[in-house]
C-alpha atoms as a PDB file:
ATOM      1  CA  UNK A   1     -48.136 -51.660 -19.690  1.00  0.00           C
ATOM      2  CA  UNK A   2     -46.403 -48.799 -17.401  1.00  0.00           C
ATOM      3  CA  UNK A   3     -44.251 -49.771 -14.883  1.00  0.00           C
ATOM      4  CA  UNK A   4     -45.951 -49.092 -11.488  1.00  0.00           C
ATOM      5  CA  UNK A   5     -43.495 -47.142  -9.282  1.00  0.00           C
ATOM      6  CA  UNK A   6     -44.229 -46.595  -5.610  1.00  0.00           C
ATOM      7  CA  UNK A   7     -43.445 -43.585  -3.647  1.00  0.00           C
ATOM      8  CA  UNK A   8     -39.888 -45.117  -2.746  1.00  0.00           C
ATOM      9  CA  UNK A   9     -39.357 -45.586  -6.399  1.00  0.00           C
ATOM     10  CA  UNK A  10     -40.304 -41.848  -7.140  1.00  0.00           C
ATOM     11  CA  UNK A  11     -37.000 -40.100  -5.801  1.00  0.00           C
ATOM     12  CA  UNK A  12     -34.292 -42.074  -7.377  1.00  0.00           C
ATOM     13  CA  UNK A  13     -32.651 -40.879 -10.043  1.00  0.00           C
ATOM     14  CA  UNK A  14     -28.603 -41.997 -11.116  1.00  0.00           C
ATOM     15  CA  UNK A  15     -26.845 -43.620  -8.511  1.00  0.00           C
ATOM     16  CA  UNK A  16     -23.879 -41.610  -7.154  1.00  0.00           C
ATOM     17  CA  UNK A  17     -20.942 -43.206  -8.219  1.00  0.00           C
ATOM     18  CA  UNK A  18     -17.171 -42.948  -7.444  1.00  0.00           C
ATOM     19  CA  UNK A  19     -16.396 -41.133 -10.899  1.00  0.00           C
ATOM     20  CA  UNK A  20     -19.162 -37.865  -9.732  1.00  0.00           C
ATOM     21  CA  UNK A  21     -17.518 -37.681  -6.782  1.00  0.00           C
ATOM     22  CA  UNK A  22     -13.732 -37.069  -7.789  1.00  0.00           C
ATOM     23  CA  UNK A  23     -15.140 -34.695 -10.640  1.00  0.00           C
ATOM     24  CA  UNK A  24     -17.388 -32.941  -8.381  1.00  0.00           C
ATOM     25  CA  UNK A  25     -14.109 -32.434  -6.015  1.00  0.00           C
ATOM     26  CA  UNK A  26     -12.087 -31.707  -8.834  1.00  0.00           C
ATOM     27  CA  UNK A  27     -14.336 -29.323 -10.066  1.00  0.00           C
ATOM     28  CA  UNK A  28     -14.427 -27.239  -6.818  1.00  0.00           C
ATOM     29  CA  UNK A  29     -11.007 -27.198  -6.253  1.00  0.00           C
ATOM     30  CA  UNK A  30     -10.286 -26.288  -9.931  1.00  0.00           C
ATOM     31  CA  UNK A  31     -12.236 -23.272  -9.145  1.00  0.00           C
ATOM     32  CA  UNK A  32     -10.791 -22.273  -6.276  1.00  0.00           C
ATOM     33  CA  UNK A  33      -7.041 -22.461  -7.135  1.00  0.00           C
ATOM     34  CA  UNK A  34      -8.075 -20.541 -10.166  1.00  0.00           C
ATOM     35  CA  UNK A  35      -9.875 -17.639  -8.431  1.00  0.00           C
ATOM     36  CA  UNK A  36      -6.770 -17.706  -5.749  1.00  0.00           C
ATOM     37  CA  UNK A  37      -4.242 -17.310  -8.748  1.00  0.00           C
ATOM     38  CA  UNK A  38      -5.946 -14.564 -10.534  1.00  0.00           C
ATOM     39  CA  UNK A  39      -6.189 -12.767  -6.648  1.00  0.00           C
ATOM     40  CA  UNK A  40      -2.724 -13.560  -5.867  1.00  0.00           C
ATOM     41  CA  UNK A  41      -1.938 -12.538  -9.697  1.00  0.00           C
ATOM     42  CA  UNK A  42      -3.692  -9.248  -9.098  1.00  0.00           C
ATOM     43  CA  UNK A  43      -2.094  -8.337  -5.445  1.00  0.00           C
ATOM     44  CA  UNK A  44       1.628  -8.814  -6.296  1.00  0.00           C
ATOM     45  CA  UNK A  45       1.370  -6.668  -9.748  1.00  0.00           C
ATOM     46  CA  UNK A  46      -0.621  -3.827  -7.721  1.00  0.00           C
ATOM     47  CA  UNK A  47       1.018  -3.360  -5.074  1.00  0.00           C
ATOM     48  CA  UNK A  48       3.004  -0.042  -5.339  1.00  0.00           C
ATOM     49  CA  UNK A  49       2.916   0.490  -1.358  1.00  0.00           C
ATOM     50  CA  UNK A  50       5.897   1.808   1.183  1.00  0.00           C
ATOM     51  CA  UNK A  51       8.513  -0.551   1.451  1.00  0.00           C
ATOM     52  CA  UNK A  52      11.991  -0.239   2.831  1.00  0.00           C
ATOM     53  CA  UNK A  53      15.115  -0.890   0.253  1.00  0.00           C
ATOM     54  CA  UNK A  54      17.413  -2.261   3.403  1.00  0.00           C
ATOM     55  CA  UNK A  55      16.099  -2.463   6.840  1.00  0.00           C
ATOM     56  CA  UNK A  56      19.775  -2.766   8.179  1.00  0.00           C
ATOM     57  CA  UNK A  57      21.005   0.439   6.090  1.00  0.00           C
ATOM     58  CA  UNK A  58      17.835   2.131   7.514  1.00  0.00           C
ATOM     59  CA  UNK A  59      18.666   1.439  11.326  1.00  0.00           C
ATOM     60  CA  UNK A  60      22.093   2.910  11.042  1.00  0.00           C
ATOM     61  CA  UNK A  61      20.830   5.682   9.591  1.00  0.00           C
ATOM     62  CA  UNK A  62      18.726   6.402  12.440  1.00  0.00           C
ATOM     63  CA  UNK A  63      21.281   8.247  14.550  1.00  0.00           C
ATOM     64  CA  UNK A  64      22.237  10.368  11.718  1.00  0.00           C
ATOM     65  CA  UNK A  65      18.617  11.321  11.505  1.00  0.00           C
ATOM     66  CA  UNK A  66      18.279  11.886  15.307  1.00  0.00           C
ATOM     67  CA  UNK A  67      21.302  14.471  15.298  1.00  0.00           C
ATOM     68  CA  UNK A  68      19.787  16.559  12.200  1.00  0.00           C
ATOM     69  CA  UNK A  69      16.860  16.374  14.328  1.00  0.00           C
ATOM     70  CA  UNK A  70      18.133  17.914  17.035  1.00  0.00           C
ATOM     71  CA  UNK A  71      19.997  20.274  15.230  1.00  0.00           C
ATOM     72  CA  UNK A  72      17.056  21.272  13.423  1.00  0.00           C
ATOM     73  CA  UNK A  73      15.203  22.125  16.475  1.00  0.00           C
ATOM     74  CA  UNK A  74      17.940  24.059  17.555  1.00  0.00           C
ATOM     75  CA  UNK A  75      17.650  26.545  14.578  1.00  0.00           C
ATOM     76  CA  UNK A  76      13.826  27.354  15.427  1.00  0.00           C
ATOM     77  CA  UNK A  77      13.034  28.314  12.052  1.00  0.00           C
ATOM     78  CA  UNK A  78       9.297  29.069  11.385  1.00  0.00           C
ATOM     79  CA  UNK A  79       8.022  27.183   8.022  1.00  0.00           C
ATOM     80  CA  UNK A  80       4.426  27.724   6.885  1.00  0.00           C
ATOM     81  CA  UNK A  81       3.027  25.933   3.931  1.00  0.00           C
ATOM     82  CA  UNK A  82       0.003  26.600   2.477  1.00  0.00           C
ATOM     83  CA  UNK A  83      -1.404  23.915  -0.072  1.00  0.00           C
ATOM     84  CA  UNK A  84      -4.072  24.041  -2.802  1.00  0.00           C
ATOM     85  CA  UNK A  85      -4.932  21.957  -6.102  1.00  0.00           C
ATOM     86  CA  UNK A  86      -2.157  23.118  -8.500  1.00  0.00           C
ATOM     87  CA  UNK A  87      -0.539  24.975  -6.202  1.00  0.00           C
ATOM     88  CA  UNK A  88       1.945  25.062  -2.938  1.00  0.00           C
ATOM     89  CA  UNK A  89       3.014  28.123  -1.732  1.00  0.00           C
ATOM     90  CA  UNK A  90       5.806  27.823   1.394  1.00  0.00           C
ATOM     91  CA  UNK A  91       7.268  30.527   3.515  1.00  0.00           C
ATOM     92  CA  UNK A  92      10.507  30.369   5.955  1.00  0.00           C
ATOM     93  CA  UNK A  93      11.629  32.809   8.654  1.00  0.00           C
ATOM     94  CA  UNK A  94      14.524  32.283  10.419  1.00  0.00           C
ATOM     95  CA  UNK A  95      14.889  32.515  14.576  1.00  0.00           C
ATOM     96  CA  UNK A  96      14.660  36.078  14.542  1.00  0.00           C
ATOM     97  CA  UNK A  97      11.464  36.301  11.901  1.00  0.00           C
ATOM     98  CA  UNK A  98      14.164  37.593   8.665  1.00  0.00           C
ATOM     99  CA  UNK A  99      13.415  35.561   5.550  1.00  0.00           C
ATOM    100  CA  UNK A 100      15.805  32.813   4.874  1.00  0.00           C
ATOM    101  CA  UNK A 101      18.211  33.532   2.317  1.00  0.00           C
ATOM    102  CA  UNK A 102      20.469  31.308   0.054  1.00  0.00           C
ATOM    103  CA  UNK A 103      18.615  27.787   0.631  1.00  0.00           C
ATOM    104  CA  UNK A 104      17.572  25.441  -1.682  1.00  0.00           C
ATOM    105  CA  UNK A 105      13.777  24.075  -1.122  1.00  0.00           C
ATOM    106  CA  UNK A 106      12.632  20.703  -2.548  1.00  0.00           C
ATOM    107  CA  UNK A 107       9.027  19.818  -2.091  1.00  0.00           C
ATOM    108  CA  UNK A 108       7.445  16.196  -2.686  1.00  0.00           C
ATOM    109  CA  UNK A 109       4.088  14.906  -2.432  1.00  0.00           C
ATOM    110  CA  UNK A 110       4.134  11.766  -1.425  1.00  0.00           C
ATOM    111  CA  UNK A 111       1.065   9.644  -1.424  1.00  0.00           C
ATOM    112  CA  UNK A 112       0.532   7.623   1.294  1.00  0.00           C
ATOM    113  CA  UNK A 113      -0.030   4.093   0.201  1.00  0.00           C
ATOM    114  CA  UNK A 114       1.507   4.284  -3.824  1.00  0.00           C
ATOM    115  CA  UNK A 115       4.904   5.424  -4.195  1.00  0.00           C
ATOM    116  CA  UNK A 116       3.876   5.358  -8.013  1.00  0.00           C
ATOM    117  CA  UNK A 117       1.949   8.326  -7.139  1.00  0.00           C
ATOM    118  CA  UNK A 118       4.139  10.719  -5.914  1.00  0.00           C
ATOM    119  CA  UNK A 119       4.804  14.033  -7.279  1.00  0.00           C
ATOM    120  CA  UNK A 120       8.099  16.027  -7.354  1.00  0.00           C
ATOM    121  CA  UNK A 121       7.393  19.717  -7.312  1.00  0.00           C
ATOM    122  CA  UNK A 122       9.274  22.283  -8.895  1.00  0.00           C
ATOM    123  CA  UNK A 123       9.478  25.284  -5.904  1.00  0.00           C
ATOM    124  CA  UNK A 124      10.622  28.631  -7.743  1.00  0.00           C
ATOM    125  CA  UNK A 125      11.239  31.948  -5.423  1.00  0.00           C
ATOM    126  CA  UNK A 126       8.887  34.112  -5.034  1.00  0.00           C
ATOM    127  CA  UNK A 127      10.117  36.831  -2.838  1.00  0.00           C
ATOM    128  CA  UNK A 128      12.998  36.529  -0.053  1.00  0.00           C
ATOM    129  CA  UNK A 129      11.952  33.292   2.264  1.00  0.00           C
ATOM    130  CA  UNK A 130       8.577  32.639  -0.161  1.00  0.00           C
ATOM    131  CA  UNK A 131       8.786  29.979  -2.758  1.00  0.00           C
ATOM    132  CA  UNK A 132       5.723  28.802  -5.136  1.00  0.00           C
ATOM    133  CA  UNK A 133       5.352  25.389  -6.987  1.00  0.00           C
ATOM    134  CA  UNK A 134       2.669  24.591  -9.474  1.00  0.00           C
ATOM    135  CA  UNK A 135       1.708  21.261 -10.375  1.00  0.00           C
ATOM    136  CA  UNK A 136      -1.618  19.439 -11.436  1.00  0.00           C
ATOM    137  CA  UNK A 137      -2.038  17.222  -8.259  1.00  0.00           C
ATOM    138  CA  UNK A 138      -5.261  15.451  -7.608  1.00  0.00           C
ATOM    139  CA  UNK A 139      -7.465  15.347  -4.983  1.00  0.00           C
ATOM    140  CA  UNK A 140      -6.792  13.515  -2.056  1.00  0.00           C
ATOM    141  CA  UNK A 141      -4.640  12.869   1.021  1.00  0.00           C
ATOM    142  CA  UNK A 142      -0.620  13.535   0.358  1.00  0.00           C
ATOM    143  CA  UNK A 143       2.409  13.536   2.501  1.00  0.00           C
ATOM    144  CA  UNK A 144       4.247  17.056   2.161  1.00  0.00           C
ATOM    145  CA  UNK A 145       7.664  16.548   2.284  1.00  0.00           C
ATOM    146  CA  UNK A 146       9.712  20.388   2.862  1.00  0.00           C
ATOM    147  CA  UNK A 147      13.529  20.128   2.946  1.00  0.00           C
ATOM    148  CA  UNK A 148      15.970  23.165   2.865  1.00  0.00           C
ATOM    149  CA  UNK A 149      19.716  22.719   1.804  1.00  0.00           C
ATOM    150  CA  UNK A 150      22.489  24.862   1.689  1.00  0.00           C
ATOM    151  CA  UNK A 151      25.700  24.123  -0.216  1.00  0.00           C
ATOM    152  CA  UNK A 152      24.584  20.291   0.062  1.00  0.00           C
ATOM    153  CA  UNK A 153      23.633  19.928   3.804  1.00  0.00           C
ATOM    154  CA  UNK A 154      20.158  19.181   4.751  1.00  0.00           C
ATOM    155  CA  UNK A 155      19.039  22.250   7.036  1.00  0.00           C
ATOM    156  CA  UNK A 156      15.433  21.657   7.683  1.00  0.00           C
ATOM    157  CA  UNK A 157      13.047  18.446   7.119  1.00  0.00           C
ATOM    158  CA  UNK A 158       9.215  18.217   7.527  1.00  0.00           C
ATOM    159  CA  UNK A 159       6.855  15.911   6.337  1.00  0.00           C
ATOM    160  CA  UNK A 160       2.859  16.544   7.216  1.00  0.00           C
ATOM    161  CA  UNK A 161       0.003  14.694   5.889  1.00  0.00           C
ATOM    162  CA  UNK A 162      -2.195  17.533   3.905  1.00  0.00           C
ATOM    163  CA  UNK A 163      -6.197  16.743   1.964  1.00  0.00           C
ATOM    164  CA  UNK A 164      -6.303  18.000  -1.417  1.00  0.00           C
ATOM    165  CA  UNK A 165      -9.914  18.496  -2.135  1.00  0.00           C
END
């Protein structure tokens, strides 16, 4: 003979004991610190962003920075850059509109969020106060760093954000 089970009977299935529940919360928490290593994991061997080496160093070197600034300004030299992929071509007049003569130019593309990215260009001169550097850069948005030295001493600084397309 069947057993006759009721409607009250029907629903019951294993009773919930003690030993489900700590599995059940061990479980879930097993899964969580594992996704929260492998995230963790992933976001400290990624991150290639801007970070600064000494903030002390870097706030004494601020009035340094402000004087070249101002001396800079003073010069009123006129520096056009014009930026394309694989190439930068960068012109410099000085206060009077003559080409500049006997400066050194360095040129860096710096990407904004990977320092891993950035690209050292190789300006060569063109003509007097017109330099060209060619490099396969990709697409994208770059910081263009322009300095000018002469005999060692940083003349002229700019950095601009430029697209790449």
């Amino acid at each position: 003979m069947a057993p006759n089970l009721t409607a009250r009977d029907a629903g019951k299935g294993r009773p919930l004991t003690g030993r489900a529940v700590l599995l059940g919360f061990v479980a879930f928490f097993g899964v969580v610190f594992t996704a929260n290593f492998f995230l963790v994991r992933a976001a400290v061997t990624s991150f290639g962003g801007v970070e600064t080496e000494s903030s002390y160093k870097a706030g004494l070197a601020f009035r340094a920075e402000s004087e070249a600034a101002a001396a800079q300004a003073a010069r009123h030299w006129q520096v056009d850059a014009h930026v394309e992929p694989g190439r930068l071509d960068v012109f410099a007049r000085d206060a009077a509109g003559r080409p500049l003569a006997d400066v050194v130019l360095a040129a860096t593309l710096q990407h904004p969020t990977d320092r891993r990215l950035d690209r050292v260009l190789d300006p060569v001169p063109v003509s007097a106060g017109q330099w060209r550097a060619r490099d396969d850069v990709t697409a994208g948005q770059w910081e263009l760093v322009i300095e000018f030295t002469r005999a060692g001493e940083r003349l002229f600084r700019s950095t601009n954000r430029v697209v790449i397309r």
